[in-house]
PDB file of N, CA and C in Angstrom:
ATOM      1  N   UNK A   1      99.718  82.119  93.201  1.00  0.00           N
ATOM      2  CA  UNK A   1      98.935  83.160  92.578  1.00  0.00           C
ATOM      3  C   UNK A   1      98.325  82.583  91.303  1.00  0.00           C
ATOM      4  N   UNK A   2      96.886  82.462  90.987  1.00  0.00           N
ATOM      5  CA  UNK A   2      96.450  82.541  89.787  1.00  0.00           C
ATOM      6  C   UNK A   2      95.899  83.743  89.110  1.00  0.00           C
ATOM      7  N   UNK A   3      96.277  83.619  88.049  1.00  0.00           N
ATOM      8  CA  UNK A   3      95.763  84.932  86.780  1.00  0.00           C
ATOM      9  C   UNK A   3      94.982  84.455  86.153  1.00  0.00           C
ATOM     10  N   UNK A   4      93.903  85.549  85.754  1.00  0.00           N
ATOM     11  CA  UNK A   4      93.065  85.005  84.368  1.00  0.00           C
ATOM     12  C   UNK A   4      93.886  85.221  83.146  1.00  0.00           C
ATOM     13  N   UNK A   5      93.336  84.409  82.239  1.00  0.00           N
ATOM     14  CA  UNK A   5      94.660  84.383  81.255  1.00  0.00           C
ATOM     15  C   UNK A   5      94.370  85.708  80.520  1.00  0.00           C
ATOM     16  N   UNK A   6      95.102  86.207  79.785  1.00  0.00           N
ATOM     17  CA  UNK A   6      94.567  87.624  79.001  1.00  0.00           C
ATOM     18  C   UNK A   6      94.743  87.287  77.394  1.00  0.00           C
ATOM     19  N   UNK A   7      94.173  88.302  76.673  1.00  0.00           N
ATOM     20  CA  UNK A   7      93.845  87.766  75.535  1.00  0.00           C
ATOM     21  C   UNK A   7      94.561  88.095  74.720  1.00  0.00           C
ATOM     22  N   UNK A   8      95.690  89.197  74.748  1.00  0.00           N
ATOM     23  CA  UNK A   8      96.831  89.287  74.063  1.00  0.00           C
ATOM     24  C   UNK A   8      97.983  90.126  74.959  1.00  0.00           C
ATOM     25  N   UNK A   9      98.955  89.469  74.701  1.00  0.00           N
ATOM     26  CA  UNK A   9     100.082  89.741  75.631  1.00  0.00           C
ATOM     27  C   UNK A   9     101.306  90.607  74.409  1.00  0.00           C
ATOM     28  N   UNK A  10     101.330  92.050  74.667  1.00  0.00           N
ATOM     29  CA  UNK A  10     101.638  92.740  73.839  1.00  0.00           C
ATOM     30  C   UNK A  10     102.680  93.442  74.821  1.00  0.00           C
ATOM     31  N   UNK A  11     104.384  93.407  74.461  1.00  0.00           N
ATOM     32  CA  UNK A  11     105.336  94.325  74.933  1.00  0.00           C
ATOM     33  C   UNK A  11     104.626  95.502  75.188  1.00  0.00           C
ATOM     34  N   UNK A  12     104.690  96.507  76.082  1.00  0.00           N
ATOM     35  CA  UNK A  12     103.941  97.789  77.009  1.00  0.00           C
ATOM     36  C   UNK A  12     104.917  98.948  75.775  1.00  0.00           C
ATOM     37  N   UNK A  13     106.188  98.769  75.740  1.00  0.00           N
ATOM     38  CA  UNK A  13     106.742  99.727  74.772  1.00  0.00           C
ATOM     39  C   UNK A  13     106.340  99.732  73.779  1.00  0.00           C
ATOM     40  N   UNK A  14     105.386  98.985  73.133  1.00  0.00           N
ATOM     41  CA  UNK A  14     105.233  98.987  71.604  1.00  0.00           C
ATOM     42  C   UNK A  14     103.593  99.505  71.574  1.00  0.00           C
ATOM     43  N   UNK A  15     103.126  99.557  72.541  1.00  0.00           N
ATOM     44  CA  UNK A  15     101.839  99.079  72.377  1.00  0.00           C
ATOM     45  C   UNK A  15     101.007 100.581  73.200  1.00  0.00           C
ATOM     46  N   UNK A  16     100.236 101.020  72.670  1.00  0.00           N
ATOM     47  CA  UNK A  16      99.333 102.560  73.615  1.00  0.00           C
ATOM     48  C   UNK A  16      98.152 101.645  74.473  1.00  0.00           C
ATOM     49  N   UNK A  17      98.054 100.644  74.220  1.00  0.00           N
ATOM     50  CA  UNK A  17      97.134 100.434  74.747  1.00  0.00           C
ATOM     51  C   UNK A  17      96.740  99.172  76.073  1.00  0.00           C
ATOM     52  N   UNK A  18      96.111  99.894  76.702  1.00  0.00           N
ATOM     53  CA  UNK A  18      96.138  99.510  78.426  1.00  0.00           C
ATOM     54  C   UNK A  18      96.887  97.704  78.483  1.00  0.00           C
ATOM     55  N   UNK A  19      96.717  97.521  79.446  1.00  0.00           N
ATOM     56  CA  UNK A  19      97.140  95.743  80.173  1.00  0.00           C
ATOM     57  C   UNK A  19      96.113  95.790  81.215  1.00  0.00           C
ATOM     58  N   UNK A  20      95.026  94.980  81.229  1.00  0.00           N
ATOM     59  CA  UNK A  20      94.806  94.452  82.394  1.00  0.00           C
ATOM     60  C   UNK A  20      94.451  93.116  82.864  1.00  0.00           C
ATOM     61  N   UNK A  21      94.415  93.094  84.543  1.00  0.00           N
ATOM     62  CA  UNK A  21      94.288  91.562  84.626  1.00  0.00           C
ATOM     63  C   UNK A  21      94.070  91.275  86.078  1.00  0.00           C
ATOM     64  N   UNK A  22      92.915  89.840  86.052  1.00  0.00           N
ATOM     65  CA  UNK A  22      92.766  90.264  87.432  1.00  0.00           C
ATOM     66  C   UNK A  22      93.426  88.666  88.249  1.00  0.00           C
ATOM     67  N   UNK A  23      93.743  88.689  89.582  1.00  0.00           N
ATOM     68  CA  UNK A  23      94.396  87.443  90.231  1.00  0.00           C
ATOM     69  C   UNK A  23      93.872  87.064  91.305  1.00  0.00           C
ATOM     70  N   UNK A  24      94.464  85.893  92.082  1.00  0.00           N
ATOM     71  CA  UNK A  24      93.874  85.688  93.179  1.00  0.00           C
ATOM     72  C   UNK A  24      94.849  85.187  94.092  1.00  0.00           C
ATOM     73  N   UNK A  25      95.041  85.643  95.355  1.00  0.00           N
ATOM     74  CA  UNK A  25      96.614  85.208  95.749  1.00  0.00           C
ATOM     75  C   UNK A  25      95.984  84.456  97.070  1.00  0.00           C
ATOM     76  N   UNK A  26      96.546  83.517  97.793  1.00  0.00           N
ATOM     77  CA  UNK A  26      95.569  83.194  98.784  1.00  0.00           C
ATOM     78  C   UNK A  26      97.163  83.568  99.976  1.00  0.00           C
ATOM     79  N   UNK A  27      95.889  83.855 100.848  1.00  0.00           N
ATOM     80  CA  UNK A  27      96.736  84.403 102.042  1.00  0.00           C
ATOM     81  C   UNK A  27      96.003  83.610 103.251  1.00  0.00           C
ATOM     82  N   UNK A  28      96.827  83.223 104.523  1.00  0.00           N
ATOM     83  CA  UNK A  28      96.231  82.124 105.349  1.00  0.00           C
ATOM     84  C   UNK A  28      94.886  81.774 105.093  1.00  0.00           C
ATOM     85  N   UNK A  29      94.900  81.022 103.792  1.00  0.00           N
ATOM     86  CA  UNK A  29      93.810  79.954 103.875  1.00  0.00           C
ATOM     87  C   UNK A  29      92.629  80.880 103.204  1.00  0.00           C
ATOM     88  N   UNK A  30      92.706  82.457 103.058  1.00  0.00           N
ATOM     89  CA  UNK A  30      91.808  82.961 102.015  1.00  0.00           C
ATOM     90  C   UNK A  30      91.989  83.101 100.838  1.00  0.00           C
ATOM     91  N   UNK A  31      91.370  83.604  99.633  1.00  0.00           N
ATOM     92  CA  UNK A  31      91.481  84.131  98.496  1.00  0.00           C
ATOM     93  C   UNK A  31      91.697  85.403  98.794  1.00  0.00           C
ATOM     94  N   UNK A  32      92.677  85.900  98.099  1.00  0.00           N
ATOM     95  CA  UNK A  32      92.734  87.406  98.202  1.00  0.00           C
ATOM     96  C   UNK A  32      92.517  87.970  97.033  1.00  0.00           C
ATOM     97  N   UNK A  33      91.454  88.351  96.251  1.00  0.00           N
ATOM     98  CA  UNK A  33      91.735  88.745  94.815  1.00  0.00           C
ATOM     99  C   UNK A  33      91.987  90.468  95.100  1.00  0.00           C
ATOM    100  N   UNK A  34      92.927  90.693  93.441  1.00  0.00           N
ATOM    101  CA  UNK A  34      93.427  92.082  93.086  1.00  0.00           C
ATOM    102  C   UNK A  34      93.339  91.896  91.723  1.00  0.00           C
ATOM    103  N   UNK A  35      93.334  93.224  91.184  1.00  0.00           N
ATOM    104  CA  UNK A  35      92.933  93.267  90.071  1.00  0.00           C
ATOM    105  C   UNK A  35      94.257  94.627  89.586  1.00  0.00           C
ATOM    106  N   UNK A  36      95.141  95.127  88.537  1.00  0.00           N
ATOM    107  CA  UNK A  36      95.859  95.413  87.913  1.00  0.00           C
ATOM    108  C   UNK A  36      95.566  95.727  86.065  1.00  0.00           C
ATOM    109  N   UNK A  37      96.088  97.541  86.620  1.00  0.00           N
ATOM    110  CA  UNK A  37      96.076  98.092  84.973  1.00  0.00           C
ATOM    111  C   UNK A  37      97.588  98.555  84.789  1.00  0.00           C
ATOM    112  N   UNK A  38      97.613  98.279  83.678  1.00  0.00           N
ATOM    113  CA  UNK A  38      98.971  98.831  83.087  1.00  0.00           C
ATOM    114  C   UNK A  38      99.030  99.894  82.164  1.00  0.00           C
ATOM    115  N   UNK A  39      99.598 101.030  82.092  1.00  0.00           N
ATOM    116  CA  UNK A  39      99.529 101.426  80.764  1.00  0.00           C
ATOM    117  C   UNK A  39     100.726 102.478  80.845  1.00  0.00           C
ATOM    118  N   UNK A  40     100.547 103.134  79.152  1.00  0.00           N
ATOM    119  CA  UNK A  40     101.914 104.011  79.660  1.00  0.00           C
ATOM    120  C   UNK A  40     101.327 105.361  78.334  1.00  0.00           C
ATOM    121  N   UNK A  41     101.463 106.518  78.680  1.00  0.00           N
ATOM    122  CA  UNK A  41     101.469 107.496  78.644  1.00  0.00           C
ATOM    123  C   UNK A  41     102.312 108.372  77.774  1.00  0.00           C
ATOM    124  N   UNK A  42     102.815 108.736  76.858  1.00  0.00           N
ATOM    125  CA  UNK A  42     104.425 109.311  76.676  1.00  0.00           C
ATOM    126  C   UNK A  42     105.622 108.018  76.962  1.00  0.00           C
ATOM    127  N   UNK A  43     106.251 108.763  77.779  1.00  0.00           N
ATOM    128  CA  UNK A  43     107.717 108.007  78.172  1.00  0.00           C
ATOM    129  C   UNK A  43     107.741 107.731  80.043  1.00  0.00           C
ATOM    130  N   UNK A  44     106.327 107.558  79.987  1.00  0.00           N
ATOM    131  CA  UNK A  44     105.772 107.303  81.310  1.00  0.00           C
ATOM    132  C   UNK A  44     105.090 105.969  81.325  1.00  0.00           C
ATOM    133  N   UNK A  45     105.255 105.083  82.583  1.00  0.00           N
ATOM    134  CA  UNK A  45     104.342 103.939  82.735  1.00  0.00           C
ATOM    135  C   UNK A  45     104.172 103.861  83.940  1.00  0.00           C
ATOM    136  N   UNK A  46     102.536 103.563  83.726  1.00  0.00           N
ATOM    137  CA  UNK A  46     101.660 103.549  85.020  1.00  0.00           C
ATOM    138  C   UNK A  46     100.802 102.522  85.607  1.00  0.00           C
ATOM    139  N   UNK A  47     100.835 102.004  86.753  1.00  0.00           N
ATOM    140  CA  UNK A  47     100.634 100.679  86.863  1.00  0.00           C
ATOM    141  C   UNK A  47      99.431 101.250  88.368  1.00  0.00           C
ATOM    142  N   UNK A  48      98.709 100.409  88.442  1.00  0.00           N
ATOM    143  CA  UNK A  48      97.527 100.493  89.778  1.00  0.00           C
ATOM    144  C   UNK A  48      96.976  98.971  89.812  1.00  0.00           C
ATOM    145  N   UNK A  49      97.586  99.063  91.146  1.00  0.00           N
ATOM    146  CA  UNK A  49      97.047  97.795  91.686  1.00  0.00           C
ATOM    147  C   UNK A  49      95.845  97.359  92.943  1.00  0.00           C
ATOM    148  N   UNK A  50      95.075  97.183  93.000  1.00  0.00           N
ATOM    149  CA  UNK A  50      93.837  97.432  93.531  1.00  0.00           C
ATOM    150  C   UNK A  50      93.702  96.001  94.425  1.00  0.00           C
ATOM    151  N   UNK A  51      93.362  95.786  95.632  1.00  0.00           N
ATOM    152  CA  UNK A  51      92.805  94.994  96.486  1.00  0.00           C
ATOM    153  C   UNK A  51      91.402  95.451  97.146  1.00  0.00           C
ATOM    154  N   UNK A  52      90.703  94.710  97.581  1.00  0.00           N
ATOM    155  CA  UNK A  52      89.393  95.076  98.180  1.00  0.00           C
ATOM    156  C   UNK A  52      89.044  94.188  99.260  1.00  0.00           C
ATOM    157  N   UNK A  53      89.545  94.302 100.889  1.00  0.00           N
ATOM    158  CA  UNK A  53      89.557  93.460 101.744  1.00  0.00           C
ATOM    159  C   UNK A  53      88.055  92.962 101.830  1.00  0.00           C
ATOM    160  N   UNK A  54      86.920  93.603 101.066  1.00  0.00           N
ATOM    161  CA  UNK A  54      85.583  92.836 101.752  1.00  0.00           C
ATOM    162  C   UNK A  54      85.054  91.502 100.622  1.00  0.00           C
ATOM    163  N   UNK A  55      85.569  91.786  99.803  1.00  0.00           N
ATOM    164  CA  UNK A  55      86.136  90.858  98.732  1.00  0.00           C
ATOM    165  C   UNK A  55      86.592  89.303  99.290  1.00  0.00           C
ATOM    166  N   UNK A  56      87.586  89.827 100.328  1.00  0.00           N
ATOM    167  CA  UNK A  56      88.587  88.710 100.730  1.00  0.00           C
ATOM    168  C   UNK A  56      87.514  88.111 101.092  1.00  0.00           C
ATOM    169  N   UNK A  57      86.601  88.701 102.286  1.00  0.00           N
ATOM    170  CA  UNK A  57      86.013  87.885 103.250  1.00  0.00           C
ATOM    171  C   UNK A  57      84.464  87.231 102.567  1.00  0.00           C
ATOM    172  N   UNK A  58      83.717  87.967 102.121  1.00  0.00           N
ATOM    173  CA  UNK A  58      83.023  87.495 101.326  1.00  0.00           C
ATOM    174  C   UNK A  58      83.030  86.836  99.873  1.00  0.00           C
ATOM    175  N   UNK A  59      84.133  87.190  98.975  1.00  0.00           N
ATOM    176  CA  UNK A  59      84.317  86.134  98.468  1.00  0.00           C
ATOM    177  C   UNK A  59      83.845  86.505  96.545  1.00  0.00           C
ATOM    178  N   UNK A  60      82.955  87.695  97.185  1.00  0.00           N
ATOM    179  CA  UNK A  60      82.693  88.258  95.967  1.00  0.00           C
ATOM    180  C   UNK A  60      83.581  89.295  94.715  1.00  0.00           C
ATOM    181  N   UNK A  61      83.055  89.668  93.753  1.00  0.00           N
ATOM    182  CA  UNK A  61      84.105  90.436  92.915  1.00  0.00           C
ATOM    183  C   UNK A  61      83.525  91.852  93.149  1.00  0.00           C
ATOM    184  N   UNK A  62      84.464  92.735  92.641  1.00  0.00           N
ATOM    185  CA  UNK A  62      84.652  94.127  92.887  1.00  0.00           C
ATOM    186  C   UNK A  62      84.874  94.808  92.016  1.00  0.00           C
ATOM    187  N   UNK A  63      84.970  95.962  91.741  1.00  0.00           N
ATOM    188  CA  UNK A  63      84.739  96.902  90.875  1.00  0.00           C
ATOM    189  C   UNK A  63      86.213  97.896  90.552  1.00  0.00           C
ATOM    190  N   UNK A  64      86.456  97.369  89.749  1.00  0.00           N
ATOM    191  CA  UNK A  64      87.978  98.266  89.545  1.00  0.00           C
ATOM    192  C   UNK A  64      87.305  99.545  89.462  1.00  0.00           C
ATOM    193  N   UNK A  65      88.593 100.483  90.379  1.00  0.00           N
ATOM    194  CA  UNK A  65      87.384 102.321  89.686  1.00  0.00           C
ATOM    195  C   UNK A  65      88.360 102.781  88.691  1.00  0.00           C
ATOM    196  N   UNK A  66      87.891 102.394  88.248  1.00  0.00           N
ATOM    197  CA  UNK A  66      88.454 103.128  86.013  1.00  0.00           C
ATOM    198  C   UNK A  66      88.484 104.560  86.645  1.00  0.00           C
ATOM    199  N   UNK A  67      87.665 105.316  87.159  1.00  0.00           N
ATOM    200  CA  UNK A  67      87.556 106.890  87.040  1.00  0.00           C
ATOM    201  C   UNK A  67      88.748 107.227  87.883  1.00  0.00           C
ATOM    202  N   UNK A  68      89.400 106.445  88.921  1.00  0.00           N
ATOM    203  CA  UNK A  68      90.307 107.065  89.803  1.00  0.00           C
ATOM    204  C   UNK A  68      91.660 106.850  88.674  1.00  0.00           C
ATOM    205  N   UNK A  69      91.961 105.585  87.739  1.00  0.00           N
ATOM    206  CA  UNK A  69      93.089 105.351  86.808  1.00  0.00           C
ATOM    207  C   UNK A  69      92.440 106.597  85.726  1.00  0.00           C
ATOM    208  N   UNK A  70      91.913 106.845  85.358  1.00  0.00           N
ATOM    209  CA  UNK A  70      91.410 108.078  84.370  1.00  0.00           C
ATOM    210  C   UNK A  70      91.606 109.520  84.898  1.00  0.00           C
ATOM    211  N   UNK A  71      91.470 109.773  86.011  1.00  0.00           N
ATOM    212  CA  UNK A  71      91.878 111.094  86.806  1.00  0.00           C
ATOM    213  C   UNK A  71      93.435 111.070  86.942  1.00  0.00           C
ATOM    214  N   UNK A  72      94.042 109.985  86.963  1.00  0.00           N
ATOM    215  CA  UNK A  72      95.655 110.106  87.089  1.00  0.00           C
ATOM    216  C   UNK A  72      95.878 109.854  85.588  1.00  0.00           C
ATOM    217  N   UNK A  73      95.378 109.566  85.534  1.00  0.00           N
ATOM    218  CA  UNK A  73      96.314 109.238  83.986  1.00  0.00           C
ATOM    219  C   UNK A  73      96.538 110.780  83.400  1.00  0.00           C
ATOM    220  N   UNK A  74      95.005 111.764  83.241  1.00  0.00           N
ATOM    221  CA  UNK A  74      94.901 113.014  83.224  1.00  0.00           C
ATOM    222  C   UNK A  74      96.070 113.660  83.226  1.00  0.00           C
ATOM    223  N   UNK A  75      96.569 113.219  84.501  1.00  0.00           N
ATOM    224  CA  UNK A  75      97.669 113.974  85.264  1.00  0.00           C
ATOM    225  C   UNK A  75      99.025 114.071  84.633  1.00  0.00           C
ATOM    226  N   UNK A  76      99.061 112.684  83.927  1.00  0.00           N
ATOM    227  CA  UNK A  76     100.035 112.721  83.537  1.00  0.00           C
ATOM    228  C   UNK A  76     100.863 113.380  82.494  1.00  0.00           C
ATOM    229  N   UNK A  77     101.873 113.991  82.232  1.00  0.00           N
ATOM    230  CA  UNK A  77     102.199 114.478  80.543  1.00  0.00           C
ATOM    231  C   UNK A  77     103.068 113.950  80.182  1.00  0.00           C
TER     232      UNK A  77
END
């Protein structure tokens, strides 16, 4: 698995503010990229991890949907 490196690596308990990061895992002989948010809420932590199989095959990047992690997060109390 490679990661892009991130630009500050901050304990999730100390910190309100998001984690993200995106990787690339190769699976027979493809790239598989996923991309990952972290964050936490209260005394809640919430993690979404995202793959995009057309990605795999073509090769291109993809679009994390912020609005679907923003509608749950909503949710949360």
């Amino acid at each position: 698995m490679v990661a892009e490196p991130m630009a500050v690596v901050v304990p999730l308990w100390r910190s309100r503010a998001p984690v993200a990061f995106s990787a690339v895992t190769p699976v027979d002989g493809v790239s598989a990229p996923w991309k990952v948010v972290v964050f936490r809420k209260g005394a809640t932590l919430a993690h979404f991890v995202v793959s995009n199989a057309g990605s795999m095959v073509s090769g291109k990047d993809f679009t994390f949907p912020a609005d679907l992690v923003t509608a749950q997060a909503g949710k949360l109390a």
